[in-house]
C-alpha atoms as a PDB file:
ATOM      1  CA  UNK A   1      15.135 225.136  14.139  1.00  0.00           C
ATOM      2  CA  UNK A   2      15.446 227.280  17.937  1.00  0.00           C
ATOM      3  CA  UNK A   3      18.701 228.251  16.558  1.00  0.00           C
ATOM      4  CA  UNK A   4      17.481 229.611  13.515  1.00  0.00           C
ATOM      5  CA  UNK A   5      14.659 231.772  15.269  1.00  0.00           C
ATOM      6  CA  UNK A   6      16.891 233.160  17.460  1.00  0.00           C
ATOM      7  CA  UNK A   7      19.187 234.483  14.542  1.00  0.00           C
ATOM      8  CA  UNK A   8      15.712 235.802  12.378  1.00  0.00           C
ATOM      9  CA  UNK A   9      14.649 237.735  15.452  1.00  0.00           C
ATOM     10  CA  UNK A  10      17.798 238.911  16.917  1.00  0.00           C
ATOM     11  CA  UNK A  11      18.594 240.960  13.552  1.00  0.00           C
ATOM     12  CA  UNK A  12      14.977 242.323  13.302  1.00  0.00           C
ATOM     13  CA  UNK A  13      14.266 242.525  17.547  1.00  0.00           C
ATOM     14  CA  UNK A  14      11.742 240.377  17.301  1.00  0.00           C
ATOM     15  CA  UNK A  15      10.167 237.571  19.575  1.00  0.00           C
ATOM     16  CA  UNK A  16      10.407 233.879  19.014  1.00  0.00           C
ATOM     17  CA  UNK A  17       7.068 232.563  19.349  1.00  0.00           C
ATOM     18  CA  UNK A  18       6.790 228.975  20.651  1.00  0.00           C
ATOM     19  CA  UNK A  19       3.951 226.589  19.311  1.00  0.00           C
ATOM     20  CA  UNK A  20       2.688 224.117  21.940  1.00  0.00           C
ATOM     21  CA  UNK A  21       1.653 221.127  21.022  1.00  0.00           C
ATOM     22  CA  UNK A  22      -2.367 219.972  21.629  1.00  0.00           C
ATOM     23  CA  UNK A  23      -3.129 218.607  24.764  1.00  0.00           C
ATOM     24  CA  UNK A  24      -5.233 215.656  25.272  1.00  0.00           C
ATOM     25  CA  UNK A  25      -8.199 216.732  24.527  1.00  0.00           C
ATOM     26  CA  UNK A  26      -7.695 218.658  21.600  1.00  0.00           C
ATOM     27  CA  UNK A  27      -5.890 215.781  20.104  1.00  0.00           C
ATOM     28  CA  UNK A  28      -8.909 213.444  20.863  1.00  0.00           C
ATOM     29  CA  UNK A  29     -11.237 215.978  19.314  1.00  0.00           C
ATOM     30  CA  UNK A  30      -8.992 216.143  16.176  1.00  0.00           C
ATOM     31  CA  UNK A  31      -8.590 212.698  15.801  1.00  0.00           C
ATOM     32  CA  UNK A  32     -11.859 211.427  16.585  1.00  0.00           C
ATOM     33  CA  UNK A  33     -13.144 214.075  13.636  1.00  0.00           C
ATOM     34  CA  UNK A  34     -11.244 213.080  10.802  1.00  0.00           C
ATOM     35  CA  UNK A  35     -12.086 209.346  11.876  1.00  0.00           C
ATOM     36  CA  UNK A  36     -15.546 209.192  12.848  1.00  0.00           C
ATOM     37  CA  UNK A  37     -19.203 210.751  11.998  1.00  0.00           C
ATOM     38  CA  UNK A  38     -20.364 213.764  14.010  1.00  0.00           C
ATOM     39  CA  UNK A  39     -23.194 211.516  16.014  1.00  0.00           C
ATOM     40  CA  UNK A  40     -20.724 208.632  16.262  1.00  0.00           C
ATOM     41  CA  UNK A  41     -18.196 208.224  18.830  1.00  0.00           C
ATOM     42  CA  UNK A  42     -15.123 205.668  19.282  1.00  0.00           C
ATOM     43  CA  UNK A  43     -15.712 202.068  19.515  1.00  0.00           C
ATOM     44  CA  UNK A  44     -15.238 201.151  22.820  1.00  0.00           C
ATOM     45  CA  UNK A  45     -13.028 198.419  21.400  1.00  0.00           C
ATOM     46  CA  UNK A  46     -11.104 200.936  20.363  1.00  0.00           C
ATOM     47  CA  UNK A  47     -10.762 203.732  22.338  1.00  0.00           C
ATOM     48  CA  UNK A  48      -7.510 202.441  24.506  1.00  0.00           C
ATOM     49  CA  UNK A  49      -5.843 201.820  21.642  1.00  0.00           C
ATOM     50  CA  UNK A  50      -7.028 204.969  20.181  1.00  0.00           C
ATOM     51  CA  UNK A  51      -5.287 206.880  23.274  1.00  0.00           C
ATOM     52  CA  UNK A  52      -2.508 204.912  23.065  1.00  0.00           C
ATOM     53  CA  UNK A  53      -1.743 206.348  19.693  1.00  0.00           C
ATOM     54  CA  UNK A  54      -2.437 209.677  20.710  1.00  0.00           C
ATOM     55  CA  UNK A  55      -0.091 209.665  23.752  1.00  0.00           C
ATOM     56  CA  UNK A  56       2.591 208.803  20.412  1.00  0.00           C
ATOM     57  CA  UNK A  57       1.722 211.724  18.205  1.00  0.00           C
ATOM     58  CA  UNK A  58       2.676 213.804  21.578  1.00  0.00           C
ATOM     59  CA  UNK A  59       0.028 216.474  20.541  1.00  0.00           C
ATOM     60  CA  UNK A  60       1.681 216.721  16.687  1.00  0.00           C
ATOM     61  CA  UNK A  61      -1.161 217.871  14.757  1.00  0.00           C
ATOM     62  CA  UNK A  62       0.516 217.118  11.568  1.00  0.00           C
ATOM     63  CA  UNK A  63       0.996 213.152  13.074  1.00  0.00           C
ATOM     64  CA  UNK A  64      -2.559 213.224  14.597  1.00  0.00           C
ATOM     65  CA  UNK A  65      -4.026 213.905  10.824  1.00  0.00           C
ATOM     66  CA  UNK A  66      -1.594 211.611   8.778  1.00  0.00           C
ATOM     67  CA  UNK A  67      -2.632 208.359  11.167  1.00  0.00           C
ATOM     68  CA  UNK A  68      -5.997 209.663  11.286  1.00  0.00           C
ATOM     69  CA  UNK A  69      -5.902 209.222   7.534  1.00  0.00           C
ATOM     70  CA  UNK A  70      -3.921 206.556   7.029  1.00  0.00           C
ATOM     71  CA  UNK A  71      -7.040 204.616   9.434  1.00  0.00           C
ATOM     72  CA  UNK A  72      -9.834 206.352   7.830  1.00  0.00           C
ATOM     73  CA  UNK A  73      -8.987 203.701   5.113  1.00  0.00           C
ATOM     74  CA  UNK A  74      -8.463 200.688   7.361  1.00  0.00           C
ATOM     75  CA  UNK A  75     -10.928 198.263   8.747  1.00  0.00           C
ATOM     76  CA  UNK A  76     -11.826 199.359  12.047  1.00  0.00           C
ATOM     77  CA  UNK A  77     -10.249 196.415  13.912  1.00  0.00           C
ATOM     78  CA  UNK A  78      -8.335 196.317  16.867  1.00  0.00           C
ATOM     79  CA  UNK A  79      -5.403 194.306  15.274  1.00  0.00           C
ATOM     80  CA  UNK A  80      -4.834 196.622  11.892  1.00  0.00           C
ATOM     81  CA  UNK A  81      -5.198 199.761  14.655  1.00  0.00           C
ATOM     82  CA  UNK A  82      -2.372 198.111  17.038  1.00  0.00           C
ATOM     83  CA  UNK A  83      -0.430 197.501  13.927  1.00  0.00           C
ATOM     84  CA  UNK A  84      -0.395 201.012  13.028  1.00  0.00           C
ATOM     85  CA  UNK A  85       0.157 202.179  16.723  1.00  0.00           C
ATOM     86  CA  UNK A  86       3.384 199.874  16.928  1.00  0.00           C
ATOM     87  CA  UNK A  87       4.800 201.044  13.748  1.00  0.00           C
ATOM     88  CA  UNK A  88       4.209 204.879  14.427  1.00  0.00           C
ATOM     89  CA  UNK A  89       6.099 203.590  17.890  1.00  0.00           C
ATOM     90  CA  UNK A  90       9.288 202.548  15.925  1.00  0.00           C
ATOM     91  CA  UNK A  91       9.355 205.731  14.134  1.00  0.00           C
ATOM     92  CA  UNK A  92       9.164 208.403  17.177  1.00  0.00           C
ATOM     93  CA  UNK A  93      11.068 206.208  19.559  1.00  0.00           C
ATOM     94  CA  UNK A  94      13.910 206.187  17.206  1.00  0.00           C
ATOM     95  CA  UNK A  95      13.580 210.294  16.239  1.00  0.00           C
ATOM     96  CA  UNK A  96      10.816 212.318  18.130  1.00  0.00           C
ATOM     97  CA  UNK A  97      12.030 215.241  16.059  1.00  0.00           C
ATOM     98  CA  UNK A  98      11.583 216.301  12.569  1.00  0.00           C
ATOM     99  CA  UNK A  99      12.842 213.119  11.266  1.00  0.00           C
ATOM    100  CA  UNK A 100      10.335 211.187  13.669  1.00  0.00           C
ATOM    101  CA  UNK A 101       7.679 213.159  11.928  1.00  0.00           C
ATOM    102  CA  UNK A 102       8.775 212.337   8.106  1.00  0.00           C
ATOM    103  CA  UNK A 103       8.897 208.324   9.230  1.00  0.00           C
ATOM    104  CA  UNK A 104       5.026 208.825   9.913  1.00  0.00           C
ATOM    105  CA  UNK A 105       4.130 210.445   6.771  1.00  0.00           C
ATOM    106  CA  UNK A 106       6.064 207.792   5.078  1.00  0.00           C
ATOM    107  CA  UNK A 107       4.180 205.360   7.097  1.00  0.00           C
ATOM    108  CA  UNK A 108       1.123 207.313   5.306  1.00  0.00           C
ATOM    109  CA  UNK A 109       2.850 207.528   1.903  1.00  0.00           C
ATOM    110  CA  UNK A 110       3.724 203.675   1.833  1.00  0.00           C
ATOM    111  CA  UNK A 111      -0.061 202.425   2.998  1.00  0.00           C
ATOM    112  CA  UNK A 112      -1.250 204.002  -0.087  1.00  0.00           C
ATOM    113  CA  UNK A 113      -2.248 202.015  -3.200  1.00  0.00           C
ATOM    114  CA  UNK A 114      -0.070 202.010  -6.369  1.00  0.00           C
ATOM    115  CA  UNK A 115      -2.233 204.194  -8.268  1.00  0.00           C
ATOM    116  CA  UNK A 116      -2.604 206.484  -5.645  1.00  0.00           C
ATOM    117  CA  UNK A 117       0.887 206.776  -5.230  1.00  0.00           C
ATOM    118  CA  UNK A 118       1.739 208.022  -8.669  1.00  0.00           C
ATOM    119  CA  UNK A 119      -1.019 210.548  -8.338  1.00  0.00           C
ATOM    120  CA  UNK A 120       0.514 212.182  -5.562  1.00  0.00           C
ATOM    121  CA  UNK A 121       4.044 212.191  -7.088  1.00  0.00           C
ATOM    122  CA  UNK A 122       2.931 213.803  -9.879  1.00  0.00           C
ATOM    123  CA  UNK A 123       1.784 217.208  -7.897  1.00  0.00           C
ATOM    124  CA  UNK A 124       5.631 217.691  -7.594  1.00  0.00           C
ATOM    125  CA  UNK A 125       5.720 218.912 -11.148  1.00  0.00           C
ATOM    126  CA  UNK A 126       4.141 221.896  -9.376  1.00  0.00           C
ATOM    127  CA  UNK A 127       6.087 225.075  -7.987  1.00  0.00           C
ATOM    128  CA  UNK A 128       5.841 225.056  -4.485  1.00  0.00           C
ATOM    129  CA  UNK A 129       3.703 227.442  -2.701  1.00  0.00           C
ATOM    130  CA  UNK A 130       1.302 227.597  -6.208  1.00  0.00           C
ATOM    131  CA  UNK A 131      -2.559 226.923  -6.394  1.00  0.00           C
ATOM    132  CA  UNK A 132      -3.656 223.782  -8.434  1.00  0.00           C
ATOM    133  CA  UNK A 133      -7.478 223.788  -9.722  1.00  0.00           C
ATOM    134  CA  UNK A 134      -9.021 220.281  -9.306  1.00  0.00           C
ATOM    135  CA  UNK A 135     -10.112 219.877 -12.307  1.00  0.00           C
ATOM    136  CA  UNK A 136      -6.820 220.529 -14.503  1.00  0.00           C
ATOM    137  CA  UNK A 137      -5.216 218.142 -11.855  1.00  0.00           C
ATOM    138  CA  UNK A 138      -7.677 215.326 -12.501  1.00  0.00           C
ATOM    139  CA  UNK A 139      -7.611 215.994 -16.383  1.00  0.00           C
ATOM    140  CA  UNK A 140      -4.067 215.757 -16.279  1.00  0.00           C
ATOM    141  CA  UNK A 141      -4.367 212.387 -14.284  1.00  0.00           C
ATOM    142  CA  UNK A 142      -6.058 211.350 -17.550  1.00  0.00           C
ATOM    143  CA  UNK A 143      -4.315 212.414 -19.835  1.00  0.00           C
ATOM    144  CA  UNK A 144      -1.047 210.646 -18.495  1.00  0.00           C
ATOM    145  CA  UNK A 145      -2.948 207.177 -17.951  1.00  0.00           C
ATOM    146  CA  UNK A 146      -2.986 207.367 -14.513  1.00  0.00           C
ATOM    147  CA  UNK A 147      -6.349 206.841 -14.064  1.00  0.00           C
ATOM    148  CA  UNK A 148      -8.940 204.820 -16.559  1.00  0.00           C
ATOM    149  CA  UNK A 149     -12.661 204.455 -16.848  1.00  0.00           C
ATOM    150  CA  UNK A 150     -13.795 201.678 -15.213  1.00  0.00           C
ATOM    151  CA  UNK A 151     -17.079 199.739 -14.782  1.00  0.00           C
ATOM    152  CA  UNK A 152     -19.596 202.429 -14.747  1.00  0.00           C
ATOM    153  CA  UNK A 153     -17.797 205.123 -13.638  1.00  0.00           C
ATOM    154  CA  UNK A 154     -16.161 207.980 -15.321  1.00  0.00           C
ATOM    155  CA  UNK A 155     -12.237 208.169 -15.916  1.00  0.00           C
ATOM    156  CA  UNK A 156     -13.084 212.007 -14.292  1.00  0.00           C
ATOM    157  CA  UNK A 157     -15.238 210.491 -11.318  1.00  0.00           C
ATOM    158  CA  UNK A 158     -12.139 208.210 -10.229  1.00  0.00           C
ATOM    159  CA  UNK A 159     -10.070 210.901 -10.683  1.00  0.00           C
ATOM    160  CA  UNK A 160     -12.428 212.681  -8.063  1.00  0.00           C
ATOM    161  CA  UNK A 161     -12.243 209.651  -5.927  1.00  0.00           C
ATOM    162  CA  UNK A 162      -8.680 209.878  -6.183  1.00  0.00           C
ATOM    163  CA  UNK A 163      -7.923 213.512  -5.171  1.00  0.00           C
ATOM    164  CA  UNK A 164     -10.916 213.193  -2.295  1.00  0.00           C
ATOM    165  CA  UNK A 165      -8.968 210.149  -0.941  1.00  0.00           C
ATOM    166  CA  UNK A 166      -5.893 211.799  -0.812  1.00  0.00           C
ATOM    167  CA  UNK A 167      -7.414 214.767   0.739  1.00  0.00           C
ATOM    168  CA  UNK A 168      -9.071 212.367   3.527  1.00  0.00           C
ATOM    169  CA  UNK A 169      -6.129 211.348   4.355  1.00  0.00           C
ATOM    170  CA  UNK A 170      -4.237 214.549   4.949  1.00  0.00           C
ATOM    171  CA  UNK A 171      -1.625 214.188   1.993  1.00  0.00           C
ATOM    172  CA  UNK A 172      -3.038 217.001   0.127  1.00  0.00           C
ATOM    173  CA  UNK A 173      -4.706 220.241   1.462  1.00  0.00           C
ATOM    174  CA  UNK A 174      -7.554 222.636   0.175  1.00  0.00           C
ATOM    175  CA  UNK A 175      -6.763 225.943  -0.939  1.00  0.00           C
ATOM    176  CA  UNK A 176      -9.962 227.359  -1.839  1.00  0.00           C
ATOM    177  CA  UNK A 177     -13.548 224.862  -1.305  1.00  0.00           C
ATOM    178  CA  UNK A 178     -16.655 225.890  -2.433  1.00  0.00           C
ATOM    179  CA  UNK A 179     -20.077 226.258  -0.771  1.00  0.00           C
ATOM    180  CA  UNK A 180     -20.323 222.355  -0.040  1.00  0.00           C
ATOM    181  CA  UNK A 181     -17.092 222.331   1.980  1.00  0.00           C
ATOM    182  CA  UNK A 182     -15.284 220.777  -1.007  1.00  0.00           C
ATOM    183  CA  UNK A 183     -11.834 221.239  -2.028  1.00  0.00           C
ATOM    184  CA  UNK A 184     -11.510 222.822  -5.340  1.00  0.00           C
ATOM    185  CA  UNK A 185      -8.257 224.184  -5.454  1.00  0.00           C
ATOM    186  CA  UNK A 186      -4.876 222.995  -3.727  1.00  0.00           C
ATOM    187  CA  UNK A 187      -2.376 224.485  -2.532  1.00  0.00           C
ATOM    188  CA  UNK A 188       1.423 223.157  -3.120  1.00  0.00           C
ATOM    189  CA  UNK A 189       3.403 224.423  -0.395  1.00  0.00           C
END
């Protein structure tokens, strides 16, 4: 990737800018948002294993929000959390680059639920770096039988619950939200 900069900006005398990864703190912050209420703070419990996984993500925003997700939708126990911190340990000991990074959002891809799964494949029918509205995406859902009414909700409200879990957990991004803070529009890229 350096090398690659340094061709871009030697043609065009340009300057390589060099992102720096979060320090402590700001990876604590980030995490602890995505994972727990504004007036609640990390079980005690949990908070050394909570570092511990930190210290792995090495200040990777992009890891910090794909673990924070993938535990967002785990019991809050310190044996699920150490399981996750072990296996995100396999993954960056073997590759701390790139490919360390796509073994953690595989991590993230393979904790999901079947149905869940097949949701999120089905945004690659999408051109990359194109908006998708909500709403077609969920009707769409529908229409190819990924999602059903059941009990007494609405095939449309589990498609809701579908595309606001995948959001939660940092596999999809907002676009555009609207005045409540929620997503409306994705974006592809």
């Amino acid at each position: 990737m350096n090398s690659i900069a340094h061709l871009c900006c030697s043609s065009f005398n340009g300057h390589i800018y060099n992102i720096r990864a979060l320090d402590m703190v700001h990876s604590r912050q980030l995490f602890h948002t995505r994972l727990f209420k504004s007036d609640e703070d990390c079980p005690s419990y949990l908070q050394e294993i909570s570092e511990q996984i930190l210290e792995k993500c090495d200040g990777l925003p992009l890891a910090i929000i794909a673990i924070s997700g993938l535990l967002a939708n785990t019991e809050r126990t310190k044996n699920i959390w150490n399981q996750v911190k072990d296996s995100i340990g396999r993954a960056l000991e073997r590759n701390p680059s790139v490919e360390g990074m796509m073994k953690i959002l595989s991590l993230s891809y393979f904790d999901l639920p079947p149905y869940l799964k097949t949701c999120l494949l089905y945004l690659s029918i999408y051109l990359e770096d194109s908006t998708i509205e909500k709403k077609g995406l969920i009707r769409r859902w529908i229409a190819e039988g990924f999602i059903h009414r059941e009990g007494r909700y609405t095939a449309y409200e589990l498609g809701e619950r579908c595309f606001n879990e995948l959001l939660n957990r940092g596999l999809i991004q907002p676009a555009e939200t609207n005045l409540y803070g929620i997503g409306e529009e994705l974006s592809s890229s």
